[in-house]
N, C-alpha and C. Protein backbone atom coordinates (compact mmCIF):
# COMPACT_ATOMS: atom_id res chain seq x y z
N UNK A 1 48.10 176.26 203.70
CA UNK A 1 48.71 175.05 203.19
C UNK A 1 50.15 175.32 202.75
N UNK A 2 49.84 176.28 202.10
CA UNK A 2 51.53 176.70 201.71
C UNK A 2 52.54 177.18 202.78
N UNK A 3 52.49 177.52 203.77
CA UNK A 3 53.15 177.97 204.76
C UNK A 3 53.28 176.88 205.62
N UNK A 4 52.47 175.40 205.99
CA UNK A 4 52.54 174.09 206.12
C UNK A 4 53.89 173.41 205.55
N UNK A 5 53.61 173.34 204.08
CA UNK A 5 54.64 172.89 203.38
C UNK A 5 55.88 173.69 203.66
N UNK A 6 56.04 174.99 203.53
CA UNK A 6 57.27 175.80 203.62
C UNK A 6 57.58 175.28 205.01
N UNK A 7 56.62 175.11 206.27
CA UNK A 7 57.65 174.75 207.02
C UNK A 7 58.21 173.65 207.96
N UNK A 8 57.24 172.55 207.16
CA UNK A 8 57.82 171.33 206.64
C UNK A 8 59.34 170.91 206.03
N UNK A 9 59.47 171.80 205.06
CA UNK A 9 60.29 171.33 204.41
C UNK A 9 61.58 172.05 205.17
N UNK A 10 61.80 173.43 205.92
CA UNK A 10 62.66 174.10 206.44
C UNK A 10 62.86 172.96 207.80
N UNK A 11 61.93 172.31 208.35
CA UNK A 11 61.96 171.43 209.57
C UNK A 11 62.44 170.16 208.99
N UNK A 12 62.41 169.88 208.30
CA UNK A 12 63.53 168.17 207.64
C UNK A 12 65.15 168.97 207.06
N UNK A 13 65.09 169.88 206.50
CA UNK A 13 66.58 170.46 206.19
C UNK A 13 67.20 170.97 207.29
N UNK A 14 66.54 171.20 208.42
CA UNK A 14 67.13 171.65 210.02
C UNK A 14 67.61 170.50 210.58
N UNK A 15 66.74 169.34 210.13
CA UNK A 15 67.28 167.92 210.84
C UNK A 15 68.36 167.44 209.87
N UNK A 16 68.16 167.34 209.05
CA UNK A 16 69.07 167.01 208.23
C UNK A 16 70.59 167.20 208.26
N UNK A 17 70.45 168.55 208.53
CA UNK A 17 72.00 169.66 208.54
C UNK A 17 71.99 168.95 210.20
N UNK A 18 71.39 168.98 211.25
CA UNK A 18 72.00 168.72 212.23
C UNK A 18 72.35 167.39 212.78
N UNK A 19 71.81 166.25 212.16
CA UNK A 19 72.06 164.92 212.18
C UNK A 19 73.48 164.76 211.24
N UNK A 20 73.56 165.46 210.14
CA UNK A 20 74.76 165.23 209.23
C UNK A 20 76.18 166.07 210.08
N UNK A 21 75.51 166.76 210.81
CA UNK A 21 76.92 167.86 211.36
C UNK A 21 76.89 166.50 212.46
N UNK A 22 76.25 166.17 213.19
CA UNK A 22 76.59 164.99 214.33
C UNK A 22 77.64 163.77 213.81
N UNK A 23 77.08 163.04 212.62
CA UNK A 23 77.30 162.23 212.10
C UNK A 23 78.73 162.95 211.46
N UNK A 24 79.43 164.05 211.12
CA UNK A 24 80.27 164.36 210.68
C UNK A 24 81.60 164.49 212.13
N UNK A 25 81.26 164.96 212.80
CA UNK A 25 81.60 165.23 214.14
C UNK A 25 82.02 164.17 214.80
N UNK A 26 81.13 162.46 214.80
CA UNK A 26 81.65 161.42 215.45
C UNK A 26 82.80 160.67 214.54
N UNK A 27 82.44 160.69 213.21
CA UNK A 27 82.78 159.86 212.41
C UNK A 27 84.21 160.62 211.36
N UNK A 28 84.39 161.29 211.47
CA UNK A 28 85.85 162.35 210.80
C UNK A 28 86.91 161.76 211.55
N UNK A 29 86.80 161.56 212.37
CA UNK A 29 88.16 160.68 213.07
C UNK A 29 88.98 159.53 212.43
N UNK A 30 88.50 159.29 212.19
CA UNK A 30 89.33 157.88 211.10
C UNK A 30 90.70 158.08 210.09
N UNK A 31 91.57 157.54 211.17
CA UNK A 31 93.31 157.80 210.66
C UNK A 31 93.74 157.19 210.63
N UNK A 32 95.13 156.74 210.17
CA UNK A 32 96.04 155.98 209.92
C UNK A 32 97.02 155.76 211.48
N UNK A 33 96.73 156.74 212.01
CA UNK A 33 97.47 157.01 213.10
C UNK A 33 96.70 155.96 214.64
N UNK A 34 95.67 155.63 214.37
CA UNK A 34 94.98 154.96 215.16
C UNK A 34 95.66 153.08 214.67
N UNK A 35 95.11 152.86 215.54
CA UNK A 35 95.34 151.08 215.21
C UNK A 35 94.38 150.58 214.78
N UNK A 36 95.50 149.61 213.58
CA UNK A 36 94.07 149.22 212.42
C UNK A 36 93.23 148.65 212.42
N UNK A 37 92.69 148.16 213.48
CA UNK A 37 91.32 147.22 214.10
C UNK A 37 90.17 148.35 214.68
N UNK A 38 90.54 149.65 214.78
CA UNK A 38 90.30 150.89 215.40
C UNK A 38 89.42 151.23 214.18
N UNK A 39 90.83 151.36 213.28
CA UNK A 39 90.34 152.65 212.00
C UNK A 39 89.47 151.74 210.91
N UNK A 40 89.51 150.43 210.85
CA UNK A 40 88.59 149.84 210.16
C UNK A 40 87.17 150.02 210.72
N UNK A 41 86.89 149.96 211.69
CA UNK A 41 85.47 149.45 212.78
C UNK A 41 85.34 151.56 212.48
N UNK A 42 86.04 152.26 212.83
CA UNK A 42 85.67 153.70 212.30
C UNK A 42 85.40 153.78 210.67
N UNK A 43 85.70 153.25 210.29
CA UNK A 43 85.87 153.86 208.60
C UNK A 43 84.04 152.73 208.11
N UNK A 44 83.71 151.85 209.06
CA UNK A 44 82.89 151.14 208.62
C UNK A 44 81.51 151.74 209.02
N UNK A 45 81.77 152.20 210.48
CA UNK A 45 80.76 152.91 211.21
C UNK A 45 80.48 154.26 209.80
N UNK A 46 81.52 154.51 209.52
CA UNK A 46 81.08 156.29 208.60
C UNK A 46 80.32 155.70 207.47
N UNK A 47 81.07 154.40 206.92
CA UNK A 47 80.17 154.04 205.56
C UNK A 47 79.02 153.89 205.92
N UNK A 48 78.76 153.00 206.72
CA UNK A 48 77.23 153.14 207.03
C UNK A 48 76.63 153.73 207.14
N UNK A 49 77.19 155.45 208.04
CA UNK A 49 76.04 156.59 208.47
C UNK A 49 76.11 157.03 206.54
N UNK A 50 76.97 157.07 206.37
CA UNK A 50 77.11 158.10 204.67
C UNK A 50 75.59 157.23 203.90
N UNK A 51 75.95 155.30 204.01
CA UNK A 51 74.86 155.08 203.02
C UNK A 51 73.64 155.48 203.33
N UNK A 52 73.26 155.42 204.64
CA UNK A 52 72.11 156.17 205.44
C UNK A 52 71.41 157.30 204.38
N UNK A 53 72.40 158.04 205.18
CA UNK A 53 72.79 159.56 204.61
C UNK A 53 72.07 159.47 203.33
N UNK A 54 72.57 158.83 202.09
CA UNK A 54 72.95 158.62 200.99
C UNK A 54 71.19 158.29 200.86
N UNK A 55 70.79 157.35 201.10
CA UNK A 55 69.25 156.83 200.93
C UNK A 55 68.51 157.64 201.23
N UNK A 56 68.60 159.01 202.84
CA UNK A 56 67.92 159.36 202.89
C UNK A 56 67.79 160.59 201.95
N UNK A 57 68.91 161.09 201.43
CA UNK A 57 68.66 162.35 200.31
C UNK A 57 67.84 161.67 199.14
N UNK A 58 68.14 160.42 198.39
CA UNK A 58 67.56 160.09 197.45
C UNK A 58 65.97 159.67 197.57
N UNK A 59 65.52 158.84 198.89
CA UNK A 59 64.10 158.51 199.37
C UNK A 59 63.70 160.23 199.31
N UNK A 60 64.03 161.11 200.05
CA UNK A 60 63.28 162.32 200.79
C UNK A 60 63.22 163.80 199.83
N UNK A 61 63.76 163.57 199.00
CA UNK A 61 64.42 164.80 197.76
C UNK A 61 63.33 164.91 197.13
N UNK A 62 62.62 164.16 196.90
CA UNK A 62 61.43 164.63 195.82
C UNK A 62 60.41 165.10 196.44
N UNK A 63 60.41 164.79 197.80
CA UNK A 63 59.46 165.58 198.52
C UNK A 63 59.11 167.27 198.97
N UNK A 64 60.63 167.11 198.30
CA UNK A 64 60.38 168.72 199.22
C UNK A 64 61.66 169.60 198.36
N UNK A 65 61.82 168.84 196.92
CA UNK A 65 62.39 169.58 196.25
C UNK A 65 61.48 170.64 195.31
N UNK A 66 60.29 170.67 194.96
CA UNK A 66 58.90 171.94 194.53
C UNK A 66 58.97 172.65 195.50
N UNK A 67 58.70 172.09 197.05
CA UNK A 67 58.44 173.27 197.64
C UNK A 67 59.64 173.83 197.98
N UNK A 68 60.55 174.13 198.40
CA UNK A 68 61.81 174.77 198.55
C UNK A 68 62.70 175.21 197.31
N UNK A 69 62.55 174.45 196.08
CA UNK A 69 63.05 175.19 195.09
C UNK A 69 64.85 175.22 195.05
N UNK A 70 65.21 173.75 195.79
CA UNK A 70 66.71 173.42 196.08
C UNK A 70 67.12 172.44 195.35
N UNK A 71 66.70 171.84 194.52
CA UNK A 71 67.55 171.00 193.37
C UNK A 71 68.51 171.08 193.41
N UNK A 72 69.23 172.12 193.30
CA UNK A 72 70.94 172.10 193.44
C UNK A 72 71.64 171.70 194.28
N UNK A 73 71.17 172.26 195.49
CA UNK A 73 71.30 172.23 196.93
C UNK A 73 71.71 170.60 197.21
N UNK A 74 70.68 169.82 196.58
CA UNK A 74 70.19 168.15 196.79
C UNK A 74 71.30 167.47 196.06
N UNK A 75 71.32 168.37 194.90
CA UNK A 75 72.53 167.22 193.94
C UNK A 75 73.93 167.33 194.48
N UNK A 76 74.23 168.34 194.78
CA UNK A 76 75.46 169.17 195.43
C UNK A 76 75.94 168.12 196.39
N UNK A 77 74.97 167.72 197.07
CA UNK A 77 75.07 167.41 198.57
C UNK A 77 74.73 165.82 198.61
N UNK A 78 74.47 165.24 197.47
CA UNK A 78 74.37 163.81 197.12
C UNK A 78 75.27 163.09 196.19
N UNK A 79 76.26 164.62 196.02
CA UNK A 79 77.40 164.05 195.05
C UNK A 79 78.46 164.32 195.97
N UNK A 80 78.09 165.22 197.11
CA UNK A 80 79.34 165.08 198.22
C UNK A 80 79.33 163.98 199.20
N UNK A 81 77.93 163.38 199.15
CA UNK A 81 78.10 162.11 200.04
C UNK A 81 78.45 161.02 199.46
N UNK A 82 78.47 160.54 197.91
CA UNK A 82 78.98 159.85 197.35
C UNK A 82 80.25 159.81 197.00
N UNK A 83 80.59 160.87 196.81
CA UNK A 83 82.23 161.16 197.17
C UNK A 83 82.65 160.31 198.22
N UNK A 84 82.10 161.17 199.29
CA UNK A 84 82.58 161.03 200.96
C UNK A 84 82.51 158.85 201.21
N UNK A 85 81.53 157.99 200.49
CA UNK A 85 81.48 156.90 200.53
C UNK A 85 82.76 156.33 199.80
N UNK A 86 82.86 156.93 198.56
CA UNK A 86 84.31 156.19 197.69
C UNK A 86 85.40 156.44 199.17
N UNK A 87 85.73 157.16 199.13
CA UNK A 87 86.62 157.82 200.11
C UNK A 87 86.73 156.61 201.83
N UNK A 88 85.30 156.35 202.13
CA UNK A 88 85.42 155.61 203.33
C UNK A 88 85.62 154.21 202.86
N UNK A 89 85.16 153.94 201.63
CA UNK A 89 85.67 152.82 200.86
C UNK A 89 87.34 152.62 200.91
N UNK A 90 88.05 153.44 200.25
CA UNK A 90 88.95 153.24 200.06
C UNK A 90 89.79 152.89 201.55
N UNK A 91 89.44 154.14 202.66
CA UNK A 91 89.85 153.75 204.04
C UNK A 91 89.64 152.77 204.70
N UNK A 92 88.89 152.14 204.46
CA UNK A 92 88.31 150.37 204.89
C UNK A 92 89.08 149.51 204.22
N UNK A 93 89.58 149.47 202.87
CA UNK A 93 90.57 149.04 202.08
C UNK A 93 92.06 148.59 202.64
N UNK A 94 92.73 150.59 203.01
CA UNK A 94 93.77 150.14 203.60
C UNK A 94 93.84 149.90 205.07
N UNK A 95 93.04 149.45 205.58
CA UNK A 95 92.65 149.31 207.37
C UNK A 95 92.73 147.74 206.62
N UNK A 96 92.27 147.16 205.79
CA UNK A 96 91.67 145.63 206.04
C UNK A 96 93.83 145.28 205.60
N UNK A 97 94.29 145.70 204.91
CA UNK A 97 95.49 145.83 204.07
C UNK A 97 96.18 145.76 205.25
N UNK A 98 96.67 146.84 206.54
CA UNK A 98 97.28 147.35 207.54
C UNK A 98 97.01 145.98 208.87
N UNK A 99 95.90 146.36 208.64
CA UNK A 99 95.01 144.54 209.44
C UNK A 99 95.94 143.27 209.15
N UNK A 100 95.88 142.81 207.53
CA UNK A 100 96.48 141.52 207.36
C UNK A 100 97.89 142.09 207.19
N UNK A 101 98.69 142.59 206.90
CA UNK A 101 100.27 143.15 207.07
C UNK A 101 100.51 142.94 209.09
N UNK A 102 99.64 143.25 209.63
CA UNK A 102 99.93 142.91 210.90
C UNK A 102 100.11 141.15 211.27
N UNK A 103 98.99 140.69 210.86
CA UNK A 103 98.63 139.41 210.75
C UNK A 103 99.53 138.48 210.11
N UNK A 104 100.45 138.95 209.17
CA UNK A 104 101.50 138.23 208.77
C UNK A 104 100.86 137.60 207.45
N UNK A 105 99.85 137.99 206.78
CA UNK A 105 99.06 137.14 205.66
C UNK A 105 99.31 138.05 204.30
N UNK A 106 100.41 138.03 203.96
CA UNK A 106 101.06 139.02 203.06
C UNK A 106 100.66 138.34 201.49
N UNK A 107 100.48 137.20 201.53
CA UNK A 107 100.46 136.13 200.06
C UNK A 107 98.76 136.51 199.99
N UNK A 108 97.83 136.29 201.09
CA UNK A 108 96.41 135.96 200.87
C UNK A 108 96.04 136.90 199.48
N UNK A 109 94.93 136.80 199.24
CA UNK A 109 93.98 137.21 197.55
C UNK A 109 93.42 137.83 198.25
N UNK A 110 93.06 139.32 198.80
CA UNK A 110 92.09 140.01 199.52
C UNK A 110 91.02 140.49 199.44
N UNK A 111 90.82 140.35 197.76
CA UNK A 111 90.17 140.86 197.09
C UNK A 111 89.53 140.30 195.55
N UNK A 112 89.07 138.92 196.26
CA UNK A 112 88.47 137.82 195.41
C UNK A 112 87.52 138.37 194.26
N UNK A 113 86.41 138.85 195.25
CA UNK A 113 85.33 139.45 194.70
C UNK A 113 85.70 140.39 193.46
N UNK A 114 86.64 141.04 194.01
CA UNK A 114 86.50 142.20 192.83
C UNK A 114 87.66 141.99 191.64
N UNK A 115 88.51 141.10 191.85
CA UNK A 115 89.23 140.18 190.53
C UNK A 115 88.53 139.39 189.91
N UNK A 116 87.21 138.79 190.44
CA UNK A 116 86.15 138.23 189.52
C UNK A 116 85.45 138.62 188.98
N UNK A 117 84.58 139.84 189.28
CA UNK A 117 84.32 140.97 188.58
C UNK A 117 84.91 141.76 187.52
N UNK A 118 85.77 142.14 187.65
CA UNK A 118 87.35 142.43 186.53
C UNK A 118 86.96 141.46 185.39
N UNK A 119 86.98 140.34 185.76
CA UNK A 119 87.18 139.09 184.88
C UNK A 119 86.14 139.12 184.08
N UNK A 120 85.04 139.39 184.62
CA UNK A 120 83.83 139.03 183.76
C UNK A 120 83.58 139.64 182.90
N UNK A 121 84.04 140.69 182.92
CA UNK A 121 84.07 141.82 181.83
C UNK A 121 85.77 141.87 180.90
N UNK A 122 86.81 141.43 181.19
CA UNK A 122 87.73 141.13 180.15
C UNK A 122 88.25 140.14 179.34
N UNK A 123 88.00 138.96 179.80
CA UNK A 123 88.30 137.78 179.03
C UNK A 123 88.59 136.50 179.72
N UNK A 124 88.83 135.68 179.21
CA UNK A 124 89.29 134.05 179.53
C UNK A 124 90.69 133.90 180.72
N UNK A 125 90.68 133.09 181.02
CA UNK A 125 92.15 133.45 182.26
C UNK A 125 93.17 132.98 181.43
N UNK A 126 92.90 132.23 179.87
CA UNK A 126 93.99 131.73 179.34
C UNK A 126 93.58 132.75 178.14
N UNK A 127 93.19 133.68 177.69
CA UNK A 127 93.43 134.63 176.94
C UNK A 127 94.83 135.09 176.58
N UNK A 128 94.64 134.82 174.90
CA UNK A 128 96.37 135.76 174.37
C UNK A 128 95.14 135.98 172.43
N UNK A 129 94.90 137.13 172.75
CA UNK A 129 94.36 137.37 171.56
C UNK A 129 94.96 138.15 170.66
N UNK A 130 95.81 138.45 170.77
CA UNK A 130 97.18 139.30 170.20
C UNK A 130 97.06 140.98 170.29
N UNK A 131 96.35 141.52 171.03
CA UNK A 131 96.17 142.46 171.23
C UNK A 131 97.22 143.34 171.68
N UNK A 132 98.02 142.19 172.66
CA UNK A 132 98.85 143.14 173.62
C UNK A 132 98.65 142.84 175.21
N UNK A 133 97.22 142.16 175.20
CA UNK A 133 96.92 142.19 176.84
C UNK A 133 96.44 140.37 176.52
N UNK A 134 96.88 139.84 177.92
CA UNK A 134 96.92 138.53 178.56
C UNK A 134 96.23 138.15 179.40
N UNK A 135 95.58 137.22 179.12
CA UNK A 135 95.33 136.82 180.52
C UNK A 135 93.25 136.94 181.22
N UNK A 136 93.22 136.63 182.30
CA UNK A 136 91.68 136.70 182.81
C UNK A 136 91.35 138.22 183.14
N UNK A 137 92.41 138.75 183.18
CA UNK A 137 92.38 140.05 183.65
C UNK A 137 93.10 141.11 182.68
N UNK A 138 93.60 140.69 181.64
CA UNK A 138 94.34 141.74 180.67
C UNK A 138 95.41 142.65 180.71
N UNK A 139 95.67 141.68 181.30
CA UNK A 139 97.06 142.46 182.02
C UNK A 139 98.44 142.14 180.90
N UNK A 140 99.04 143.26 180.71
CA UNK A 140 99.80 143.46 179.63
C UNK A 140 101.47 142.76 179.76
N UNK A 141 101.77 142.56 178.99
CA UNK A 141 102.75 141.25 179.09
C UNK A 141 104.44 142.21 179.80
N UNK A 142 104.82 141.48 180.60
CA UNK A 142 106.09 142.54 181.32
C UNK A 142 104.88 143.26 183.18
N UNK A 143 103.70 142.75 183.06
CA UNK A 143 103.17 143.60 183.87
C UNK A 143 103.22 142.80 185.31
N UNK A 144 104.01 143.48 186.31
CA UNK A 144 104.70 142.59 187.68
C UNK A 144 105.57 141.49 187.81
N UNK A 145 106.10 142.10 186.31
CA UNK A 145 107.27 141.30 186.28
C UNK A 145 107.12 139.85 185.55
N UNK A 146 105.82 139.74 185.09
CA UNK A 146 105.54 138.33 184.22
C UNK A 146 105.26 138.39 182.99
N UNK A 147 105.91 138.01 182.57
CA UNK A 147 105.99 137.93 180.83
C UNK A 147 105.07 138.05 180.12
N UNK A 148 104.38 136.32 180.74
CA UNK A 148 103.22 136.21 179.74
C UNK A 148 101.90 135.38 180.87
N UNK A 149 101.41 136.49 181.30
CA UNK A 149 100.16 137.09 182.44
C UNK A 149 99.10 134.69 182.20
N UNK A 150 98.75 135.36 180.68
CA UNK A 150 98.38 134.21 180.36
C UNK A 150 98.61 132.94 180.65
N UNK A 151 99.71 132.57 180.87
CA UNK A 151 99.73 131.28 181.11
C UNK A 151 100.15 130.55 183.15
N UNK A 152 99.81 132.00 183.42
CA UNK A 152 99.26 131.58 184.82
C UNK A 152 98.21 130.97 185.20
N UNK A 153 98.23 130.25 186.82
CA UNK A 153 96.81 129.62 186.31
C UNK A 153 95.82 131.27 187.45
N UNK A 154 94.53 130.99 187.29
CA UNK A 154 93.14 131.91 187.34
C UNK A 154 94.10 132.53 188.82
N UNK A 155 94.17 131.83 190.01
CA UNK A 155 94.55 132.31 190.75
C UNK A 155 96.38 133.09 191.00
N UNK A 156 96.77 132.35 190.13
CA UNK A 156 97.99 132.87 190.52
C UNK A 156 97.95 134.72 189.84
N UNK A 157 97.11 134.51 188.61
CA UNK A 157 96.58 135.93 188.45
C UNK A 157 95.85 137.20 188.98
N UNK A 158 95.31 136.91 190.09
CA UNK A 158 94.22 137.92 190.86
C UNK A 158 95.49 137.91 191.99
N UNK A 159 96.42 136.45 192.38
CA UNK A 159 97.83 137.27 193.45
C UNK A 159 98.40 138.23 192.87
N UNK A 160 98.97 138.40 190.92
CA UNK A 160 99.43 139.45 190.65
C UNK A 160 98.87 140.89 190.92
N UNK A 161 97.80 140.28 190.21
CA UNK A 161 96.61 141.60 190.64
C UNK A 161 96.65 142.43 191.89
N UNK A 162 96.78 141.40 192.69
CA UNK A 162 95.89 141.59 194.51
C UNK A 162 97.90 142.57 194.84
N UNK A 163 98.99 141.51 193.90
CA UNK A 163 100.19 142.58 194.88
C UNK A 163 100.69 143.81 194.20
N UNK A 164 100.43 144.04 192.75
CA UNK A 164 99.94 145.46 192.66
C UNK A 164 99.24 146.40 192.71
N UNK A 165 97.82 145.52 193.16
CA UNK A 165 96.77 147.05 194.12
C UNK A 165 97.60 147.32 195.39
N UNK A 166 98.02 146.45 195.94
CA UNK A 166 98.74 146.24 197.47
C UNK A 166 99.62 147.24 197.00
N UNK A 167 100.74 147.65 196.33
CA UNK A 167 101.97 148.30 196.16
C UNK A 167 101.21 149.71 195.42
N UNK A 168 100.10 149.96 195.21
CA UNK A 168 99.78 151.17 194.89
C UNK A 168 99.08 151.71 196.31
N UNK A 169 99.03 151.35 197.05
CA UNK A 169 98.29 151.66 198.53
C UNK A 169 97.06 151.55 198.37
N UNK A 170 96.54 150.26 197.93
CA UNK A 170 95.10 150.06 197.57
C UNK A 170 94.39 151.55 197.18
N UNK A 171 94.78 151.91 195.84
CA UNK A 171 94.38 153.62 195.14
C UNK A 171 93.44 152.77 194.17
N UNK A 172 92.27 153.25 194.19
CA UNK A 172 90.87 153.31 193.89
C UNK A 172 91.49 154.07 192.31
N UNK A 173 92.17 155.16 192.61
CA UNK A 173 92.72 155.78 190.91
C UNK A 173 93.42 154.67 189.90
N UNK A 174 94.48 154.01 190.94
CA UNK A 174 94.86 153.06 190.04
C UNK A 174 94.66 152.11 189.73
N UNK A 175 93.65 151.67 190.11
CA UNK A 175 92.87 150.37 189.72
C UNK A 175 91.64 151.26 188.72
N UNK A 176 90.89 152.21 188.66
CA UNK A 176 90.16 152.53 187.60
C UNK A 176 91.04 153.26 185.92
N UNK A 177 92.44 153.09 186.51
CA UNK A 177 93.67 153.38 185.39
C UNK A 177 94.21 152.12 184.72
N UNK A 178 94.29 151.05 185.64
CA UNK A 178 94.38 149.79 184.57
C UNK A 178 93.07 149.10 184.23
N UNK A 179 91.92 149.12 184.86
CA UNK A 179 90.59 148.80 184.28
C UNK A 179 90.00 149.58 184.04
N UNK A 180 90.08 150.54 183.12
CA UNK A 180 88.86 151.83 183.13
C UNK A 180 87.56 151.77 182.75
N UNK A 181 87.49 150.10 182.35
CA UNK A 181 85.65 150.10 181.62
C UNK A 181 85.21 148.97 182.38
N UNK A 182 86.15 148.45 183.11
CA UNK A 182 84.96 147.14 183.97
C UNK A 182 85.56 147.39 185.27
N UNK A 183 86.10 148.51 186.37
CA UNK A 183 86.15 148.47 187.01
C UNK A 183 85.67 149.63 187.90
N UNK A 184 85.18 150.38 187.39
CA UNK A 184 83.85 151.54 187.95
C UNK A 184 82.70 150.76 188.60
N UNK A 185 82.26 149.68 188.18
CA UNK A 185 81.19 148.73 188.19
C UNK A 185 81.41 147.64 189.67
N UNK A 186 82.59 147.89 189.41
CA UNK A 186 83.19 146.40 190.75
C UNK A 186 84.06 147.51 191.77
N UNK A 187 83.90 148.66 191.65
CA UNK A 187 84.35 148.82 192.95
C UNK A 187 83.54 148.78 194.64
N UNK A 188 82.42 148.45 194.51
CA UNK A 188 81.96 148.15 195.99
C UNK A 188 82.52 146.61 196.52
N UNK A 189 83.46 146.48 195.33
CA UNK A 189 84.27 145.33 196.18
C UNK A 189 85.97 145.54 196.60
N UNK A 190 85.79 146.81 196.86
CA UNK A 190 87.60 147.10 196.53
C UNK A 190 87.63 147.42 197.92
């Protein structure tokens, strides 16, 4: 029985490693250098194999983490695929960004979802509580050049928003640097 299990579990980590080296092999391609209808449809294909990926370490880990004695191994390698997802996140970001800059849609809100999210967690869109920060989104007064954030209306606020993620190169850092407590939560919309 024990030699069953042992090689059980060596026969799913053989597949594993060689489905992930495949899946690493098709999907690493994804550049800036490609055209951005290219590198989006690539960067979407990887998120998908990663969430795969991602489900199958978390579904399959308890199975065969006693007998192999790799806990580490599992976390190691489920914190590098979660990595590897922020990361294809962010590249889907500036592909959709590179996309509408082609398209000529430079004004659009690209990123509805995740300025409403923002919101729900900082305040009123006509917020001035004297804190220092304004607004539906808390955005600090002088910030893109507008005085007083607050007395915009809901949307003209998520355009400020939407054209300084735009001018940071849609950076996942700098958006968890001006929201650091409600925007960890809303980034599967960034």
């Amino acid at each position: 029985m024990r030699f069953l299990t042992r090689t059980i579990v060596v026969a799913s980590l053989a597949l594993s490693a060689s489905s992930t080296a495949k899946a690493a092999m098709g999907l690493e391609h994804c550049r800036q250098s490609q055209s951005a209808r290219r590198e989006l449809v690539c960067a979407q294909r990887a998120l998908r194999a990663r969430r795969g990926e991602e489900q199958w370490i978390v579904t399959r880990k308890a199975r065969t983490l006693f007998a192999a004695n790799t806990a580490q191994d599992w976390r190691s390698r489920l914190r590098f695929v979660r990595w590897r997802i922020r990361v294809d996140r962010g590249t889907i970001a500036i592909a959709r960004a590179r996309l509408q800059r082609g398209r000529g849609a430079s004004t659009s809100i690209g990123h509805v979802a995740l300025w409403l999210c923002i919101h729900r967690g900082e305040g009123a869109w006509n917020a001035n509580t004297g804190n220092g920060y304004f607004g539906g989104l808390q955005m600090t007064s002088g910030w893109g050049g507008v005085a007083r954030p607050d007395l915009l209306s809901a949307s003209a606020q998520m355009q400020l928003a939407e054209t300084q993620y735009r001018a940071s190169g849609y950076s996942i850092g700098w958006l968890e640097g001006q929201w650091p407590n409600t925007s960890p939560p809303c980034l599967e919309y960034a």
